[in-house]
Protein backbone atom coordinates (compact mmCIF):
# COMPACT_ATOMS: atom_id res chain seq x y z
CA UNK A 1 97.33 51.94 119.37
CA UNK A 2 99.90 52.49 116.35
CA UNK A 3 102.60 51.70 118.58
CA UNK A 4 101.88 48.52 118.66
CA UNK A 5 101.57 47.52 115.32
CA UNK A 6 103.62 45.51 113.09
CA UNK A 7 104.25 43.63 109.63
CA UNK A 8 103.28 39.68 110.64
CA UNK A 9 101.48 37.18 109.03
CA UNK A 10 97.59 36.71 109.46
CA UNK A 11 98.02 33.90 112.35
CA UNK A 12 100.25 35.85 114.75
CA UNK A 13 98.51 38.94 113.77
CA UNK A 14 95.33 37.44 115.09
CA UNK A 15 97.07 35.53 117.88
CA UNK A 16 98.33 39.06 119.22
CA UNK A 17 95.37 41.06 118.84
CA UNK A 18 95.57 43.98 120.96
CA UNK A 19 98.36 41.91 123.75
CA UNK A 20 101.44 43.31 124.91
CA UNK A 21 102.15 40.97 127.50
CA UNK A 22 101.35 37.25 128.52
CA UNK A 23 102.39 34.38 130.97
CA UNK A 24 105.98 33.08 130.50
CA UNK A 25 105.73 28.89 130.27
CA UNK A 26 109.05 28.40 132.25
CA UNK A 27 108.39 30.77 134.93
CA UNK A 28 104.86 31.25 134.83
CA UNK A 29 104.62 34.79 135.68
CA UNK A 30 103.51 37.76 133.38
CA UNK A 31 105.71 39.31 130.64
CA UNK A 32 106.13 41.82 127.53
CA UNK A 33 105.79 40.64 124.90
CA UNK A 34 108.51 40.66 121.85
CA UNK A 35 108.66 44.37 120.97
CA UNK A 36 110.66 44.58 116.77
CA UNK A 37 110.91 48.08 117.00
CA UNK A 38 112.89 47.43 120.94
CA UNK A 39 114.03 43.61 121.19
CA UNK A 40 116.40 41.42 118.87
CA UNK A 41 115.11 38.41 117.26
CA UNK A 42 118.29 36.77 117.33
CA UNK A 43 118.30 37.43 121.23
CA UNK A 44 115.11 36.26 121.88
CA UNK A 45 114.53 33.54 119.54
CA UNK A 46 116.26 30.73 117.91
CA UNK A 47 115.01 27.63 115.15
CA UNK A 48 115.52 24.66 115.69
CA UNK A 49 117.60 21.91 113.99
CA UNK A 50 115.87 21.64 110.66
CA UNK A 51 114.42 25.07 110.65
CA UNK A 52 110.94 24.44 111.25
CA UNK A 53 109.81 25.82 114.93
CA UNK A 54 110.78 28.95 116.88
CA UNK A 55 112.23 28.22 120.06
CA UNK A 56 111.93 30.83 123.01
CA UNK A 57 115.33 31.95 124.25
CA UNK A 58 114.21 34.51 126.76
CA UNK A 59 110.97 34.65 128.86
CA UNK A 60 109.76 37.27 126.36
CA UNK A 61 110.94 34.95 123.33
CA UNK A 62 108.95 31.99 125.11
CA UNK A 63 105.73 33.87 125.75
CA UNK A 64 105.69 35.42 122.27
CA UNK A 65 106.10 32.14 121.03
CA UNK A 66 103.12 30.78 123.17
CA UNK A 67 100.86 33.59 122.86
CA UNK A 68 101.32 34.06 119.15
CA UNK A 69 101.09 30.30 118.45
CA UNK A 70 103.98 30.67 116.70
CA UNK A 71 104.41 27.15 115.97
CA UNK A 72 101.00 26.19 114.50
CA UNK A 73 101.25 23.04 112.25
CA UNK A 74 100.54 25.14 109.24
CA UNK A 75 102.98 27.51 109.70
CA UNK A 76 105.65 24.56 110.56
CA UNK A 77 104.54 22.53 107.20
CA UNK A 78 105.06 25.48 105.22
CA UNK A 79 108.47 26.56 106.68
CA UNK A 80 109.63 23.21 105.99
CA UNK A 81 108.42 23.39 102.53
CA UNK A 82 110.24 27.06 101.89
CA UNK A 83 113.20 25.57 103.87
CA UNK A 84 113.32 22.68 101.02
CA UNK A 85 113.36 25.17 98.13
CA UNK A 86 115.97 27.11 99.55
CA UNK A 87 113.68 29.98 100.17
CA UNK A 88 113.82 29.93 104.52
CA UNK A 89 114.90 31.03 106.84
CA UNK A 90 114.72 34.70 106.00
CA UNK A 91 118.84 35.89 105.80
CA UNK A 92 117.71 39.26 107.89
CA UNK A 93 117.15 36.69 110.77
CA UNK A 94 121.12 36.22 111.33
């Protein structure tokens, strides 16, 4: 479905597959998925203190971050890497 596809890395991508929704860790009931085209990042997500993991603001923001495995170690070693060259987070995030 076209609709449903967007620019993101080969992790997430995989991760997301063909998923539009998927169970909320806090409340442990079923949600959407984050949506780029619909939903703000900056309302649904946040970074933490140095940068290097996404934090789930919203139950959609928490389940993306889950069922994406947004947070793999390779993805957090390499943010903190970009982040020490001066080259993360992305400016469009703010």
């Amino acid at each position: 479905m076209l609709s449903n596809l967007a620019l993101a890395c080969q992790g997430c991508n995989n991760h997301k597959y063909n998923k539009l929704c998927g169970q909320d860790p806090v409340g442990d009931y079923e949600t959407l998925l984050f949506n780029p085209r619909q939903n703000s990042w900056v309302e649904h997500f946040a970074w933490n203190h140095d940068f290097t993991i996404i934090l789930g603001r919203t139950a959609i923001g928490r389940t993306t971050v889950e069922e994406l495995n947004m947070n793999r170690t390779g993805v957090v070693n390499l943010r903190r890497l970009l982040f020490e060259s001066g080259e993360h987070p992305p400016v469009s995030e703010f």
